[in-house]
C-alpha atoms as a PDB file:
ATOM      1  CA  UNK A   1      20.099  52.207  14.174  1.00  0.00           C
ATOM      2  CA  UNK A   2      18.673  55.564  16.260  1.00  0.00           C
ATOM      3  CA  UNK A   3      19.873  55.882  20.036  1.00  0.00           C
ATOM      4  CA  UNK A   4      17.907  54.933  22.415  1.00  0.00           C
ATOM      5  CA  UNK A   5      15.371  57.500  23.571  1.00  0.00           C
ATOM      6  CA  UNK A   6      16.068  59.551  27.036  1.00  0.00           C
ATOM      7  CA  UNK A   7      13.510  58.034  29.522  1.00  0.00           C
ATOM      8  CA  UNK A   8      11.370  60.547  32.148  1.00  0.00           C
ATOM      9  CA  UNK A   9      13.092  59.395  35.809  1.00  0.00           C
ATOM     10  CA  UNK A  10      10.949  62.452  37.503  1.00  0.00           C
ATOM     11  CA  UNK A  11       7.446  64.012  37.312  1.00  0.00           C
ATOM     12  CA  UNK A  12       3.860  62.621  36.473  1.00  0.00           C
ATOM     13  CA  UNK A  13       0.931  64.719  35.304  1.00  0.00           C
ATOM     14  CA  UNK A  14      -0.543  64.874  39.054  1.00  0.00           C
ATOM     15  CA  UNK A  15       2.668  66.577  40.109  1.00  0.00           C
ATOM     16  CA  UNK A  16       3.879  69.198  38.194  1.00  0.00           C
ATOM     17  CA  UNK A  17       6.333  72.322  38.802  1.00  0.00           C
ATOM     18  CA  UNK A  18       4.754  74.702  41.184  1.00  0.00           C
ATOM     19  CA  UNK A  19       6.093  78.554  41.130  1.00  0.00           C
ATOM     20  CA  UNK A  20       4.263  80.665  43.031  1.00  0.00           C
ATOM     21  CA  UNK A  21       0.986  79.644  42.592  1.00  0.00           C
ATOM     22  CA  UNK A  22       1.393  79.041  38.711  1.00  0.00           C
ATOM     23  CA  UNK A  23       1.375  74.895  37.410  1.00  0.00           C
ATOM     24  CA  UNK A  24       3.651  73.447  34.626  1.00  0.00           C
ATOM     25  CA  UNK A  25       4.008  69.957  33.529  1.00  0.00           C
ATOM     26  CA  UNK A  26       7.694  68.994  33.963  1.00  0.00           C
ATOM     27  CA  UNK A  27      10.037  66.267  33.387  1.00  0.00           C
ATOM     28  CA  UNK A  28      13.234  65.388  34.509  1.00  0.00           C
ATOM     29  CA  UNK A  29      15.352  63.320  31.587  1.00  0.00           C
ATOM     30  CA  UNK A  30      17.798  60.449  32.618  1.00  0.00           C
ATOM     31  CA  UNK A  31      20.482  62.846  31.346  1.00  0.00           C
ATOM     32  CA  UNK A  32      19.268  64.907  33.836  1.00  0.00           C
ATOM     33  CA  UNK A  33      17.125  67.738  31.612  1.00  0.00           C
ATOM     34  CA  UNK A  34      14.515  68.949  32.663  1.00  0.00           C
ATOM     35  CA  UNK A  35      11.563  69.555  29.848  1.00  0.00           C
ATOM     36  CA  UNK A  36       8.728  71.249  30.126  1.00  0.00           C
ATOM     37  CA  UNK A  37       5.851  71.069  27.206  1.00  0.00           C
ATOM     38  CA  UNK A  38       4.640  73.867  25.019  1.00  0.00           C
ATOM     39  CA  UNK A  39       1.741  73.491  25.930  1.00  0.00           C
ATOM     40  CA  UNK A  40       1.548  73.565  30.035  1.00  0.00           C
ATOM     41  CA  UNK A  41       4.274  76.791  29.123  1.00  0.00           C
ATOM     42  CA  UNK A  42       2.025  78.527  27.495  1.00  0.00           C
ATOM     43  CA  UNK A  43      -0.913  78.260  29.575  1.00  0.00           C
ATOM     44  CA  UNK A  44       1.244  78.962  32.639  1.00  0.00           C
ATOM     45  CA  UNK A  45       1.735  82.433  30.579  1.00  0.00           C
ATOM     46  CA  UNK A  46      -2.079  83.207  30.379  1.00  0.00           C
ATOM     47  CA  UNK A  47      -1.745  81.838  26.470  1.00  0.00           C
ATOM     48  CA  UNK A  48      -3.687  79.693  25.019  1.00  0.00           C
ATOM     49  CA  UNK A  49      -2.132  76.005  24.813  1.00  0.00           C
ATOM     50  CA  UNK A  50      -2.204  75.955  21.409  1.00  0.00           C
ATOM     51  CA  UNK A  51       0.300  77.984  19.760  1.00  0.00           C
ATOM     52  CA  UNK A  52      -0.591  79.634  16.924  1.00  0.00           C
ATOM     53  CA  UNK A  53       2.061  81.600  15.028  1.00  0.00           C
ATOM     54  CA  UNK A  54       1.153  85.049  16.130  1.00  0.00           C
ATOM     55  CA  UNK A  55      -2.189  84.801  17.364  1.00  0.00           C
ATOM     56  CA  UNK A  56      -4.324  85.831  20.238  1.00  0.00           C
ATOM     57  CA  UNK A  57      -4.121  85.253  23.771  1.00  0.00           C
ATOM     58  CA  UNK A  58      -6.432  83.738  26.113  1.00  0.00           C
ATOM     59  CA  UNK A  59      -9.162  85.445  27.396  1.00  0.00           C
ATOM     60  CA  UNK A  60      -8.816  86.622  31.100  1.00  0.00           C
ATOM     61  CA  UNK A  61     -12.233  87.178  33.048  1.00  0.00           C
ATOM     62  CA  UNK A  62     -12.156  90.849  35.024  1.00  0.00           C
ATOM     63  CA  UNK A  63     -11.597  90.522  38.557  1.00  0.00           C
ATOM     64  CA  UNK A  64     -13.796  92.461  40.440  1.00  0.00           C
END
């Protein structure tokens, strides 16, 4: 039989992390990790959410 699974006790999709200005999705684990997806990491790094081995980033429009 497989362990039980670790259940989210902290953060929703309408609240994620907020660092300066810059949004992740993040959990908070009943062991008390906290996990934050590939995905919202990424895009927080101005790459694109889906991770391509070695590929591109996403394209920034010029400020100006």
């Amino acid at each position: 039989m497989s362990p039980e699974p670790l259940k989210a006790i902290a953060g929703t999709p309408d609240q994620p992390l907020d660092i300066n200005g810059i949004e992740i999705p993040c959990y908070v684990l009943d062991n008390e990790m906290r996990v934050l997806t590939q995905e919202g990491f990424l895009q927080a790094v101005g790459r694109h959410p889906k991770a391509k081995a070695g590929t591109g980033t996403k394209a920034m429009a010029t400020m100006g």
